[in-house]
N, C-alpha and C. Protein backbone atom coordinates (compact mmCIF):
# COMPACT_ATOMS: atom_id res chain seq x y z
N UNK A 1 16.23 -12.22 -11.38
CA UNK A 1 15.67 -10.91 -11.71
C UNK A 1 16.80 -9.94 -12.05
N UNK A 2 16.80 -8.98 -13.22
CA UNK A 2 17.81 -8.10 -13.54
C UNK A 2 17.33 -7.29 -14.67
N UNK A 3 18.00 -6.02 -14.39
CA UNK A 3 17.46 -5.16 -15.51
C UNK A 3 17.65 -4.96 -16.40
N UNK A 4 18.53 -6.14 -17.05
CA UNK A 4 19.11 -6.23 -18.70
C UNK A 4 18.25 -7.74 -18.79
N UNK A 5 17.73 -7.63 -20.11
CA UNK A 5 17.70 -9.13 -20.69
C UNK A 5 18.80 -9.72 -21.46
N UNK A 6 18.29 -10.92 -22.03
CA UNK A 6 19.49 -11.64 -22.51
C UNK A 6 20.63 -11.14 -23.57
N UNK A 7 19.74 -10.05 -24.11
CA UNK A 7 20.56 -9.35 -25.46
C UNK A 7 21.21 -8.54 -25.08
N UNK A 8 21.11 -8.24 -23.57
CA UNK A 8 22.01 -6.59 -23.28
C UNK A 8 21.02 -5.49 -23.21
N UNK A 9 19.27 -5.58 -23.37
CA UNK A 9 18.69 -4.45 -23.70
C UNK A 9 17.98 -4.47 -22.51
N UNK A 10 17.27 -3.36 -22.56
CA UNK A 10 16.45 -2.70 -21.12
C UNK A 10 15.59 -3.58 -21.10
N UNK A 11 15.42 -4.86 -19.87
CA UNK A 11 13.93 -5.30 -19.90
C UNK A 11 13.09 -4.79 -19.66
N UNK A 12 12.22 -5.44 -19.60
CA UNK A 12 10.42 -4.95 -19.88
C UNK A 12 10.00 -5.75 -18.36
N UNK A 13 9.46 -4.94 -17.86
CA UNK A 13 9.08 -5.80 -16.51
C UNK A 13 7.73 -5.17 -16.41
N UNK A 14 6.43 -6.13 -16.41
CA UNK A 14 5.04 -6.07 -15.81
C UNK A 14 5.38 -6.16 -14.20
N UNK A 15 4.72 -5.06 -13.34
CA UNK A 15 4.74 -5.33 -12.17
C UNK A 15 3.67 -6.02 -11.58
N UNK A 16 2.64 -6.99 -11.50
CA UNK A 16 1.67 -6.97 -10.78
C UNK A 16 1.40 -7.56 -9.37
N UNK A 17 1.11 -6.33 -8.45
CA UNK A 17 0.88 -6.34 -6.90
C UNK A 17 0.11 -6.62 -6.82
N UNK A 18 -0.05 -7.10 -5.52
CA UNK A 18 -1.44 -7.37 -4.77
C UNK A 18 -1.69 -8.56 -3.64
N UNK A 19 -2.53 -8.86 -3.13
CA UNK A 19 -2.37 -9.30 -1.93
C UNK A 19 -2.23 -10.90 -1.94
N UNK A 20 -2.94 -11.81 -3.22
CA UNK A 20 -2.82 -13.10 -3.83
C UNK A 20 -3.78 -13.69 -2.69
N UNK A 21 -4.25 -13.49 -1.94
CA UNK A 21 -5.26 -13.82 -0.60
C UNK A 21 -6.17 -14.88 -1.21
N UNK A 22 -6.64 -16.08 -2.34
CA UNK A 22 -5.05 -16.79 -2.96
C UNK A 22 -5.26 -15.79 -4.26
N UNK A 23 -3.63 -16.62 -4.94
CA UNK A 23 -3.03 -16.24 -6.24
C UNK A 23 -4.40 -17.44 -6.88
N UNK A 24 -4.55 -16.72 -8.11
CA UNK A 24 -5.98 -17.69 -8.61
C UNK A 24 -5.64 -17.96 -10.17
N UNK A 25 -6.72 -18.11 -11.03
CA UNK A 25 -6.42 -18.17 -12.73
C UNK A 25 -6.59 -17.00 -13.33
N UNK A 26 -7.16 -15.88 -12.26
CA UNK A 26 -7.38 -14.77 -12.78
C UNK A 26 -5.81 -13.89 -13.10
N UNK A 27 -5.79 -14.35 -11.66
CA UNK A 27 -3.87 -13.21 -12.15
C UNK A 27 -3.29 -14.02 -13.26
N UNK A 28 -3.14 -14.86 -13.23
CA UNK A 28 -2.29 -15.57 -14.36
C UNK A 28 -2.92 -15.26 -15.60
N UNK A 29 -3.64 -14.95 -16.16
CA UNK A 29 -4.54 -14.59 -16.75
C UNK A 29 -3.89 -12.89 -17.32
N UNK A 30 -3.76 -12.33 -15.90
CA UNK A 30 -3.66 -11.08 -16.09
C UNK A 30 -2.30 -11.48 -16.87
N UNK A 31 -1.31 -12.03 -16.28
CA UNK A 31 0.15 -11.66 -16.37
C UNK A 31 0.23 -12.36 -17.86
N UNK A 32 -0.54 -13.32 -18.37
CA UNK A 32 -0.25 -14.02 -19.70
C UNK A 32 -0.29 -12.95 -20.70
N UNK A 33 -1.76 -12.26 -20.64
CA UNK A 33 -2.59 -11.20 -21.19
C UNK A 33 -1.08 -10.28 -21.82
N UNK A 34 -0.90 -9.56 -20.75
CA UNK A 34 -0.22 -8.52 -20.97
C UNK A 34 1.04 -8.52 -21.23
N UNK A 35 1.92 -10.19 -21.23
CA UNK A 35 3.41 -10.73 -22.09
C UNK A 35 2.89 -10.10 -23.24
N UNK A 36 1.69 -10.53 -24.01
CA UNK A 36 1.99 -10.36 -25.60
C UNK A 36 1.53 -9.19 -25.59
N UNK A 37 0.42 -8.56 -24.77
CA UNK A 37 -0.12 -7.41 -25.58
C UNK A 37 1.16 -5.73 -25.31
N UNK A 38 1.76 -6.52 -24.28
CA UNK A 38 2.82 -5.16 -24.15
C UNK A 38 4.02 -5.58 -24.38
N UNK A 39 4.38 -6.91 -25.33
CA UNK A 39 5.80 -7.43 -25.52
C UNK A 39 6.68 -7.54 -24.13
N UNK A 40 6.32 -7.93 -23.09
CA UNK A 40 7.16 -7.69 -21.68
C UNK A 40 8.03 -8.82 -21.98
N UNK A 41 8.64 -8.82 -21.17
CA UNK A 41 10.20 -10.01 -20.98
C UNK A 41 9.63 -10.74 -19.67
N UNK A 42 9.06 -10.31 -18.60
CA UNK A 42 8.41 -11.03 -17.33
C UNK A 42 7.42 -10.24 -16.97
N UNK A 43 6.97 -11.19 -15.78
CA UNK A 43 5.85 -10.29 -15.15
C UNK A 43 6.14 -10.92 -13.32
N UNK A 44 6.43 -9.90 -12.74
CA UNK A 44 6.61 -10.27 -11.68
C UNK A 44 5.50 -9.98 -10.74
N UNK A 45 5.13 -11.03 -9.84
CA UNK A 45 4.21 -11.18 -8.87
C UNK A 45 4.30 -10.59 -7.61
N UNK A 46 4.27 -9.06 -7.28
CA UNK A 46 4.56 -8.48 -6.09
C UNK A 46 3.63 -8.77 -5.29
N UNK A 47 3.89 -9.72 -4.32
CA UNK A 47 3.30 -10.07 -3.07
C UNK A 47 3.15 -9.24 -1.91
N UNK A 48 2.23 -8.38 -1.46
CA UNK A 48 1.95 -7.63 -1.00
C UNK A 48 1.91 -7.87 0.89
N UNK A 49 3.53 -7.66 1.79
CA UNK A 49 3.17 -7.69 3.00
C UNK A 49 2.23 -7.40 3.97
N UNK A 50 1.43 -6.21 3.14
CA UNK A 50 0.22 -6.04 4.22
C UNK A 50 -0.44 -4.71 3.01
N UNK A 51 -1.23 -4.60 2.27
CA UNK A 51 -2.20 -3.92 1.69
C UNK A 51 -3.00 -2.62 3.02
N UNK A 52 -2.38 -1.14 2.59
CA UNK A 52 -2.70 -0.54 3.86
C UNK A 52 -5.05 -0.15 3.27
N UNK A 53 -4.80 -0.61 1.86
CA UNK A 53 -6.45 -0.35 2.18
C UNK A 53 -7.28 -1.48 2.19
N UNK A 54 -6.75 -2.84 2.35
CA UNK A 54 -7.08 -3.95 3.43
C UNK A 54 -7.50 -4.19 4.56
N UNK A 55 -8.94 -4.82 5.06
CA UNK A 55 -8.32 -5.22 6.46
C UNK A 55 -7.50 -6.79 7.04
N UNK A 56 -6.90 -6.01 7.93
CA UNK A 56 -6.02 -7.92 8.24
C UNK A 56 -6.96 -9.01 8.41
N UNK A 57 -8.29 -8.83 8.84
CA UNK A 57 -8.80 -10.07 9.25
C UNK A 57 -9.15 -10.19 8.02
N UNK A 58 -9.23 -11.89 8.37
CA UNK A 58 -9.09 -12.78 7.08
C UNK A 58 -7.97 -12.75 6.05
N UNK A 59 -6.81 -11.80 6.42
CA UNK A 59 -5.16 -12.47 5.35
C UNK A 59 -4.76 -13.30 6.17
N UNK A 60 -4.47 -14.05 4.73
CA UNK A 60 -3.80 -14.99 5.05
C UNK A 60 -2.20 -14.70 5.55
N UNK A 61 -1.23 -15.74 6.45
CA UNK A 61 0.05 -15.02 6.55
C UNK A 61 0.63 -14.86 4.97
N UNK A 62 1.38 -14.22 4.85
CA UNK A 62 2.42 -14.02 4.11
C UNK A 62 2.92 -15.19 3.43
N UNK A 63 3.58 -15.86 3.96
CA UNK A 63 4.67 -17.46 3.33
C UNK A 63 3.50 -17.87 2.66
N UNK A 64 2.03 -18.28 3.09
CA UNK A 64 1.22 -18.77 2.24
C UNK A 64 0.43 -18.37 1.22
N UNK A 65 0.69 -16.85 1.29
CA UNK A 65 -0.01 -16.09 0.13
C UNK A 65 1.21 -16.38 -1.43
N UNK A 66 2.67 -15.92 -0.62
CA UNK A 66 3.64 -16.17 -1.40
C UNK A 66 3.71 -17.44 -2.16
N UNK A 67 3.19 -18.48 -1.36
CA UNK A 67 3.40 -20.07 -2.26
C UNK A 67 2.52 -20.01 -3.33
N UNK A 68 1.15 -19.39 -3.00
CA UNK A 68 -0.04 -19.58 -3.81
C UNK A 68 0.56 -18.56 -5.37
N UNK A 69 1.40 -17.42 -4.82
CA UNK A 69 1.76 -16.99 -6.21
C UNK A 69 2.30 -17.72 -7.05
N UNK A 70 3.53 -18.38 -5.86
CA UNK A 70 4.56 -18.99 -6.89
C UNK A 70 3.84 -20.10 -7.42
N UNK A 71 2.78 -20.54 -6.95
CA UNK A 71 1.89 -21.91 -7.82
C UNK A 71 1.46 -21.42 -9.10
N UNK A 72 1.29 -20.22 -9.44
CA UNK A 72 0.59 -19.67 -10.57
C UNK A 72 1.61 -19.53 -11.67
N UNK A 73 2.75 -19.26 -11.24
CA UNK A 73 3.67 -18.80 -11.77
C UNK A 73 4.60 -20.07 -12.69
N UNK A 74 5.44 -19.64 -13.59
CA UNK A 74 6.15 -20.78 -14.20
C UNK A 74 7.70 -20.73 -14.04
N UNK A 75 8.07 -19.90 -13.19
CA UNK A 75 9.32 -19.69 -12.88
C UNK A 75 10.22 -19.20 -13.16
N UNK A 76 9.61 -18.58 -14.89
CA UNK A 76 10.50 -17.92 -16.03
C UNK A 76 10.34 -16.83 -16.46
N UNK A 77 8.67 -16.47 -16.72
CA UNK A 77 8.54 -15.20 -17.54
C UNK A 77 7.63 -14.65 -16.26
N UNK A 78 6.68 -15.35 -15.66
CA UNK A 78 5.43 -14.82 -14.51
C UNK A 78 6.37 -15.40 -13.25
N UNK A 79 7.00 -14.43 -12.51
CA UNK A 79 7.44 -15.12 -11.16
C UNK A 79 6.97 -14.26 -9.98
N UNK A 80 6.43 -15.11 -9.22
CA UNK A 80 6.59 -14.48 -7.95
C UNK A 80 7.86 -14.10 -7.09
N UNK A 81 7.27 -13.01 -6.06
CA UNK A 81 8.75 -12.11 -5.29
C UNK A 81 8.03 -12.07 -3.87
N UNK A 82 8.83 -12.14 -3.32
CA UNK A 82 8.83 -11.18 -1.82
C UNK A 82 9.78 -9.76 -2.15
N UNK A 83 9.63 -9.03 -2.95
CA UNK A 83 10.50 -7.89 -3.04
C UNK A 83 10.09 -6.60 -2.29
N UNK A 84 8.58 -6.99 -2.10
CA UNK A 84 8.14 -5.57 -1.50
C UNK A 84 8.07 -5.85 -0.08
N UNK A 85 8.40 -6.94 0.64
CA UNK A 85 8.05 -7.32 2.05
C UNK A 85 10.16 -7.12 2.40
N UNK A 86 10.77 -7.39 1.45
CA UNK A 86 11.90 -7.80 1.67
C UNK A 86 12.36 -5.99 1.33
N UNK A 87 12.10 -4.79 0.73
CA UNK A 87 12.11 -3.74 0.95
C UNK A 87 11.57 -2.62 2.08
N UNK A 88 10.71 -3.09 2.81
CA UNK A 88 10.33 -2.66 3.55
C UNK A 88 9.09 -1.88 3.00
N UNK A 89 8.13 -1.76 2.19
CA UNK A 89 7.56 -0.85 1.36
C UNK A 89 5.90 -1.68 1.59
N UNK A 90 4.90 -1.07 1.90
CA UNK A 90 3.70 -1.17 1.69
C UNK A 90 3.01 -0.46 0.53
N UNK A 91 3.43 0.93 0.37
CA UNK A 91 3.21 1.53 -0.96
C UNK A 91 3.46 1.30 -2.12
N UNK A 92 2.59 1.39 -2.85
CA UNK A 92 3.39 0.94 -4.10
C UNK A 92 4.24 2.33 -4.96
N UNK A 93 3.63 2.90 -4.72
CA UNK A 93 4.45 4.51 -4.97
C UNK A 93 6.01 4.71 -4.91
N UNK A 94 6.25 3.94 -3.11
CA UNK A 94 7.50 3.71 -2.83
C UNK A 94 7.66 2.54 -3.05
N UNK A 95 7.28 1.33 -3.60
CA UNK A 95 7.74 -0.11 -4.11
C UNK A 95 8.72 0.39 -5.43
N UNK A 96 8.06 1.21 -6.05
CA UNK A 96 8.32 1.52 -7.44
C UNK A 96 9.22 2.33 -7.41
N UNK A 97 9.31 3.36 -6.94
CA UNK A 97 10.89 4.34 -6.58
C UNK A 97 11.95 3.31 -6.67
N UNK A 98 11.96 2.39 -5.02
CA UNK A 98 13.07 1.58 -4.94
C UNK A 98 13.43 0.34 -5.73
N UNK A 99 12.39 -0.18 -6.86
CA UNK A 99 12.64 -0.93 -7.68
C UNK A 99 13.26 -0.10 -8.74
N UNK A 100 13.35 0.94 -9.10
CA UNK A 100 13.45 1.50 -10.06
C UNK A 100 14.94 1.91 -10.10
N UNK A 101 15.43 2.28 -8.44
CA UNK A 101 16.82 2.91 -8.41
C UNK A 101 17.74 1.63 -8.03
N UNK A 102 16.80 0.50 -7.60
CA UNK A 102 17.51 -1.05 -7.79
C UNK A 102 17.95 -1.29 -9.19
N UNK A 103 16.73 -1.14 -9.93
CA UNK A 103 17.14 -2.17 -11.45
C UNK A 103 17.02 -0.77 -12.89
N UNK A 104 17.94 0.38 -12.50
CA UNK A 104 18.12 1.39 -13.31
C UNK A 104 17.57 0.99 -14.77
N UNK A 105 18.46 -0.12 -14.88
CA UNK A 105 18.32 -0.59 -16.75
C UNK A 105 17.02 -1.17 -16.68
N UNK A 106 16.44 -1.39 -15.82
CA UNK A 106 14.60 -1.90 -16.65
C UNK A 106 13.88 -0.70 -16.73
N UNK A 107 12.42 -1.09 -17.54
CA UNK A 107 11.45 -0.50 -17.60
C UNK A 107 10.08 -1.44 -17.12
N UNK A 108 9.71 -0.26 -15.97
CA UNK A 108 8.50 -1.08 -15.25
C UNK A 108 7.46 -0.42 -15.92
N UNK A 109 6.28 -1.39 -16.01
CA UNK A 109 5.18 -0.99 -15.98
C UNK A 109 4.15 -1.60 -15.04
N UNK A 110 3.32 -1.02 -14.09
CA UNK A 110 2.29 -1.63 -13.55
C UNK A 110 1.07 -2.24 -13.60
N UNK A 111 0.75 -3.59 -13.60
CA UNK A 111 -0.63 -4.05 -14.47
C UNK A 111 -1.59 -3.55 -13.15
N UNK A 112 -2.68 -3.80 -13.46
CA UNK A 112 -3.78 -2.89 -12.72
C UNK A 112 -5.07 -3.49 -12.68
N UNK A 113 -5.79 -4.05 -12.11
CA UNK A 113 -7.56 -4.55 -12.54
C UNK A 113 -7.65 -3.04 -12.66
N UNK A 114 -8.86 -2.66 -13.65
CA UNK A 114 -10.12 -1.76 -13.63
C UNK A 114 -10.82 -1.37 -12.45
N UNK A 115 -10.86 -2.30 -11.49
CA UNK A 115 -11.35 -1.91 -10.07
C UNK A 115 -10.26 -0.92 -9.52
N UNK A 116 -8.68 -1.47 -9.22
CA UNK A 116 -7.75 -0.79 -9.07
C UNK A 116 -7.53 0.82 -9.62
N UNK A 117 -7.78 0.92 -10.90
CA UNK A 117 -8.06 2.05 -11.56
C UNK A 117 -8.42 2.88 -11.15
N UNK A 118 -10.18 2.56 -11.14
CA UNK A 118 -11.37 3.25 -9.82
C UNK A 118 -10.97 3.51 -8.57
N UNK A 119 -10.07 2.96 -7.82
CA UNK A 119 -9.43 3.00 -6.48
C UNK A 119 -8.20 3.95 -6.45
N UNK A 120 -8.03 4.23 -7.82
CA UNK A 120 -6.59 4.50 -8.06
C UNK A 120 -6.05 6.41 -6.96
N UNK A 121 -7.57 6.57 -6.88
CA UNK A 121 -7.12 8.09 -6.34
C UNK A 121 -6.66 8.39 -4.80
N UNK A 122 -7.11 6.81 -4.35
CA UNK A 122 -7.27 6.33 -2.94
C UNK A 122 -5.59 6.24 -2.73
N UNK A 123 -5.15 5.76 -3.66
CA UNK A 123 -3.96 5.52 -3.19
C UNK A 123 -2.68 6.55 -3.34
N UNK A 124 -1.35 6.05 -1.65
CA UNK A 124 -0.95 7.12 -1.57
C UNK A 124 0.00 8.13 -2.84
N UNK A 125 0.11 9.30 -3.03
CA UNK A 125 0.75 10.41 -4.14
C UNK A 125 0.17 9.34 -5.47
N UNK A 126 -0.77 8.91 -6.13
CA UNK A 126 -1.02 8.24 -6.93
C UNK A 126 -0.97 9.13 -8.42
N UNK A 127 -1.04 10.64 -7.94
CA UNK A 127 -0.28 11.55 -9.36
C UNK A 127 1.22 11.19 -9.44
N UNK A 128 2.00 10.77 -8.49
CA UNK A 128 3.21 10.69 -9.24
C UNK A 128 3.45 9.67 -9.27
N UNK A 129 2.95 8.51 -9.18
CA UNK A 129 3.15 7.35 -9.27
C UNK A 129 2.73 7.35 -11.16
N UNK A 130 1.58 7.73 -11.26
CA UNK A 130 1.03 7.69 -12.66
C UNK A 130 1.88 8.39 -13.69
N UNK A 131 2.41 9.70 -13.48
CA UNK A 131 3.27 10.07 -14.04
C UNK A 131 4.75 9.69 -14.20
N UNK A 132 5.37 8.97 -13.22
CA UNK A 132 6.39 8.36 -13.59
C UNK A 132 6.47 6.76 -13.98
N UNK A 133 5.51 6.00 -14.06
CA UNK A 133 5.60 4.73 -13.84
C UNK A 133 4.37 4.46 -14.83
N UNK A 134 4.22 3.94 -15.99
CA UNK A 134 3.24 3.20 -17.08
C UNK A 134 2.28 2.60 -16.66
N UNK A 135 1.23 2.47 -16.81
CA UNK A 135 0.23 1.90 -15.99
C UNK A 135 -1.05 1.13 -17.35
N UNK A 136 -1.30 -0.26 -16.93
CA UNK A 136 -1.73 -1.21 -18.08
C UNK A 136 -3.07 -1.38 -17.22
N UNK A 137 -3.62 -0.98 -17.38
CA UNK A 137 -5.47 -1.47 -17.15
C UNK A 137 -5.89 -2.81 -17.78
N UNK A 138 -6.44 -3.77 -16.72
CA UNK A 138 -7.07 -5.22 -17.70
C UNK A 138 -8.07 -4.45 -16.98
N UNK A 139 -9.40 -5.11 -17.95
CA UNK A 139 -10.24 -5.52 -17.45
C UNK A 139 -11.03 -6.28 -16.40
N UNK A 140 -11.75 -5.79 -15.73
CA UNK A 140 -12.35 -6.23 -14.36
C UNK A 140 -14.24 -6.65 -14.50
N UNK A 141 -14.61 -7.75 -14.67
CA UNK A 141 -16.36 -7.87 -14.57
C UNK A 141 -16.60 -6.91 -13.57
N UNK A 142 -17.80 -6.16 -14.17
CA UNK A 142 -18.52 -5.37 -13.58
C UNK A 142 -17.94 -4.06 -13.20
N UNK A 143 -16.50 -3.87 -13.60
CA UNK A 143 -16.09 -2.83 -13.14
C UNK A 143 -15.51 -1.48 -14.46
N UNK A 144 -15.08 -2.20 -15.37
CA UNK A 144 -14.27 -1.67 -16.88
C UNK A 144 -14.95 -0.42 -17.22
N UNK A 145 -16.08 -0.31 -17.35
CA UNK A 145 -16.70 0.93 -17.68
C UNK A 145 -17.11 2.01 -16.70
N UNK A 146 -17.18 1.51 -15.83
CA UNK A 146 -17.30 2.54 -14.29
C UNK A 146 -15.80 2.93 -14.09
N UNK A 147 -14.66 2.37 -14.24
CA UNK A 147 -13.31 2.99 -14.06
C UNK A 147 -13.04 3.89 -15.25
N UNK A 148 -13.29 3.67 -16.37
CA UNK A 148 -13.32 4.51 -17.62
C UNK A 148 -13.52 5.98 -17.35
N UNK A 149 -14.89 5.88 -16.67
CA UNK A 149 -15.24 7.18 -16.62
C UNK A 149 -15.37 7.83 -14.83
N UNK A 150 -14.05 7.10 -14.10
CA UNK A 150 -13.96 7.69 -12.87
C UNK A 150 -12.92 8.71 -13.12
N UNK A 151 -12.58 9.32 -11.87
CA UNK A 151 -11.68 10.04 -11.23
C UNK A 151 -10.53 10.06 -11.79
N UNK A 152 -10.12 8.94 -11.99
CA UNK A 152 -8.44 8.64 -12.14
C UNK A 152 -8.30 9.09 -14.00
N UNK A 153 -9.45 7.97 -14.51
CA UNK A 153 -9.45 8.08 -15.78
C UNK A 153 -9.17 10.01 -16.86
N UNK A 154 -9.77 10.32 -15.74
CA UNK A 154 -10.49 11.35 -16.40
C UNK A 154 -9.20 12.27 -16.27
N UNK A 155 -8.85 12.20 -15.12
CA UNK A 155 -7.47 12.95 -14.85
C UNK A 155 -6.60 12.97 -15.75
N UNK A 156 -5.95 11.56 -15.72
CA UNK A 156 -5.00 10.86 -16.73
C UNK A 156 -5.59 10.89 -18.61
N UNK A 157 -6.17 11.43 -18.98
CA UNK A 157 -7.22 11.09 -20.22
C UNK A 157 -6.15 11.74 -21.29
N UNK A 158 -5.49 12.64 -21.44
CA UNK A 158 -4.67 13.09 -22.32
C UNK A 158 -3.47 12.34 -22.40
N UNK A 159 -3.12 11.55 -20.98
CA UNK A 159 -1.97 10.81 -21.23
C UNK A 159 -1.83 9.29 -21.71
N UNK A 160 -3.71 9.02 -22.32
CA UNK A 160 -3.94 7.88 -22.70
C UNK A 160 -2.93 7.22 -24.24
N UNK A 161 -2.77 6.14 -24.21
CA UNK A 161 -1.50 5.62 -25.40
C UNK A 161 -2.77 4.17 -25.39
N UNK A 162 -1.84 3.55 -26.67
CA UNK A 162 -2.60 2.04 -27.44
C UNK A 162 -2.03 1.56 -26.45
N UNK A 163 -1.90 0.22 -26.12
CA UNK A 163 -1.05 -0.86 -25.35
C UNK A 163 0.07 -0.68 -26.15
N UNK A 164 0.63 -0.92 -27.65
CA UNK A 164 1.71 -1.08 -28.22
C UNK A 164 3.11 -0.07 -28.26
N UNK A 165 1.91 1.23 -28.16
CA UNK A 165 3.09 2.71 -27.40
C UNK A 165 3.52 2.51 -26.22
N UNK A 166 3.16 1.71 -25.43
CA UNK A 166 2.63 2.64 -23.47
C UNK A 166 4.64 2.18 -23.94
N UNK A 167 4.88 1.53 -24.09
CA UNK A 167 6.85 1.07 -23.44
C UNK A 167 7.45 1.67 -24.83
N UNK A 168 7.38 1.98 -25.71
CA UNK A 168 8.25 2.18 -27.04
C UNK A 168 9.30 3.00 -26.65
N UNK A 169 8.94 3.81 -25.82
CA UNK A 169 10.83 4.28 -25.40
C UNK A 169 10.99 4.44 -24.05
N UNK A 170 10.58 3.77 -23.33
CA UNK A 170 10.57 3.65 -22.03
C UNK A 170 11.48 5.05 -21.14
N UNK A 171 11.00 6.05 -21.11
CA UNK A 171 11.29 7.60 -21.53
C UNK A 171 11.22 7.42 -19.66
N UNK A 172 12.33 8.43 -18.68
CA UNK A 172 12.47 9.01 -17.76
C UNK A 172 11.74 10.14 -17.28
N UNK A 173 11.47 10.82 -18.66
CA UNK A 173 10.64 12.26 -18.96
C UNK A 173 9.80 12.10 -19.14
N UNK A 174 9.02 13.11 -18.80
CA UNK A 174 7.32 13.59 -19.56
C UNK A 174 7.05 12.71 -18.37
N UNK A 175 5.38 12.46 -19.39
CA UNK A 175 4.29 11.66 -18.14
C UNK A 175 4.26 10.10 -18.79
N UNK A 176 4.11 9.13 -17.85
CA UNK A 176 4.40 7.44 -18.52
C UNK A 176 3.33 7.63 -19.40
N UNK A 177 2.29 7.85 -18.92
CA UNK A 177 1.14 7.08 -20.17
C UNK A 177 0.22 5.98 -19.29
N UNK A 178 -0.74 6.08 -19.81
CA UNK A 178 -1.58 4.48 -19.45
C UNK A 178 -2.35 4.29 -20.40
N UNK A 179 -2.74 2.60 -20.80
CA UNK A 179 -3.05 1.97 -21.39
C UNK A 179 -4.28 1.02 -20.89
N UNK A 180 -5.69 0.57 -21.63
CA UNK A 180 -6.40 -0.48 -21.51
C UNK A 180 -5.97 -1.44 -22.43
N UNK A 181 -6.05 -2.74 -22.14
CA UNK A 181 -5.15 -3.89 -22.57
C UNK A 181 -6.42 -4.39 -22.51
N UNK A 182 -6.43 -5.01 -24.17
CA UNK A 182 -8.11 -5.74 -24.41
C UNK A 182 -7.78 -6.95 -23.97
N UNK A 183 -8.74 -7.29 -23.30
CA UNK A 183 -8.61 -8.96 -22.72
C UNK A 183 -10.49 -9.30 -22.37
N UNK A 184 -10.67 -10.63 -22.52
CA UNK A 184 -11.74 -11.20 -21.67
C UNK A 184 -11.72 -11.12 -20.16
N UNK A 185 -12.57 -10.56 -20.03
CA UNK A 185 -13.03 -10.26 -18.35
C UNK A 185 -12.80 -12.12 -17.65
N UNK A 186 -11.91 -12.03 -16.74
CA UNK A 186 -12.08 -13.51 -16.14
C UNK A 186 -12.39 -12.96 -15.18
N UNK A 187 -13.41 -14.62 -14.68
CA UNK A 187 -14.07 -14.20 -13.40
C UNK A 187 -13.70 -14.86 -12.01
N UNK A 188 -12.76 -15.49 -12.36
CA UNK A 188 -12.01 -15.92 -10.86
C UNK A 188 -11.61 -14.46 -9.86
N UNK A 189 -12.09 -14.82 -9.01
CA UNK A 189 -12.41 -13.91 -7.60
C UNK A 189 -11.53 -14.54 -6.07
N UNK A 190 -10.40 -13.86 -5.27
CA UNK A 190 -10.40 -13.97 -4.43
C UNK A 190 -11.22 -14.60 -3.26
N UNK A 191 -12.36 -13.40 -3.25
CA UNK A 191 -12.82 -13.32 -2.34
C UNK A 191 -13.84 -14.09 -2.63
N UNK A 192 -14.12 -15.01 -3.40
CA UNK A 192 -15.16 -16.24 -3.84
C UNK A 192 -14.52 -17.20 -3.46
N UNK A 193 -13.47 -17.02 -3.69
CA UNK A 193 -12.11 -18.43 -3.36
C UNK A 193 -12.53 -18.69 -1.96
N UNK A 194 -12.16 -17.60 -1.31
CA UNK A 194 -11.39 -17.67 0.21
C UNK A 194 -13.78 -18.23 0.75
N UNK A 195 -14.20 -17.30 0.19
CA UNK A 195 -16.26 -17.88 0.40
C UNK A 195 -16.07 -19.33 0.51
N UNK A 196 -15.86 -19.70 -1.21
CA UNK A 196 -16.16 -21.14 -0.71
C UNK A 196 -15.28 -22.08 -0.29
N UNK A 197 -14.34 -22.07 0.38
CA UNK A 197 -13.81 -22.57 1.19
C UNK A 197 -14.05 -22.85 2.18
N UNK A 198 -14.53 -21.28 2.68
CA UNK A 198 -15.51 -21.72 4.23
C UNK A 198 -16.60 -22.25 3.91
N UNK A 199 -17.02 -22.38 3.09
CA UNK A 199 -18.52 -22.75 3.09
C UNK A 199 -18.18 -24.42 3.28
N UNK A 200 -17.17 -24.77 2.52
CA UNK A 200 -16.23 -26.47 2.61
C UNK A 200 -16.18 -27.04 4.13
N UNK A 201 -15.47 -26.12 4.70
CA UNK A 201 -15.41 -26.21 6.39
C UNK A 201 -16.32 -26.94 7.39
């Protein structure tokens, strides 16, 4: 991981967090999606030590959420991290500060389900997270058009960009921008995963 790519130029880094409670075809999905539609260089898999609007029962530990990322992952462009467990950071607010004053020369952007979006007000200082840090909306079944026209959306609505602007100068200033990134709704689900499993039992 580093904040120059191979040419010497600012990489492009997709951040996508989350708890992987497992990592499924959906994230991979996400992270494929948004290589081409936002030209990224990687997409890193922030494995989430403990999600504070989670409850613990039913996470899985940690080491095994982490494997299930790195199963999704190809080792090159989509990798999984322990970066946010290994920072000390549950927020992503503060994930993103300290990634940011780690890897000066990149440019992050955060991928996001549509549900996330909708949630987005829940989470902590989530105005300055939005304003300093790019933010890529996929699509979520059942959720894409109800986040459209929530809270967050509506807030952020002037600082809306195409997918192909949201990084074009990956700017310190002003407000990042956010973007919906057209994709097919996949319907791989966590919490269907982790269902029928027990139902296996």
């Amino acid at each position: 991981m580093t904040g120059r790519w191979g040419d010497g130029r600012r990489a492009r880094i997709g951040l996508l967090g989350g708890s992987f409670n497992p990592a499924h075809a959906g994230h991979r999905h996400v992270a494929e999606r948004a290589l081409r539609a936002l030209g990224l260089d990687q997409v890193w898999l922030l494995v989430s030590p403990g999600n504070p609007l989670k409850p613990r029962r039913g996470m899985a530990p940690f080491a095994e959420r982490l494997a299930s990322a790195r199963a999704i992952g190809d080792g090159r462009r989509v990798l999984a991290t322990d970066l946010e467990a290994r920072l000390g950071s549950r927020y992503t607010v503060v994930t993103l500060a300290l990634l940011q004053r780690r890897f000066p020369r990149a440019c992050f952007v955060l991928l996001i389900g549509a549900d996330n979006l909708s949630q987005l007000p829940r989470w902590k200082r989530w105005r300055d997270l939005a304003r300093r840090t790019p933010l890529a909306v996929l699509p979520r079944p059942g959720e894409t058009r109800r986040a459209l026209s929530g809270q967050a959306s509506r807030a952020l609505a002037r600082h809306r960009r195409r997918p192909g602007a949201l990084l074009e100068d990956c700017r310190t200033g002003g407000h990042a921008g956010w973007s919906l990134v057209p994709a097919r709704e996949h319907p791989a689900s966590a919490t269907a995963i982790r269902r029928a499993a027990g139902n296996m039992l």
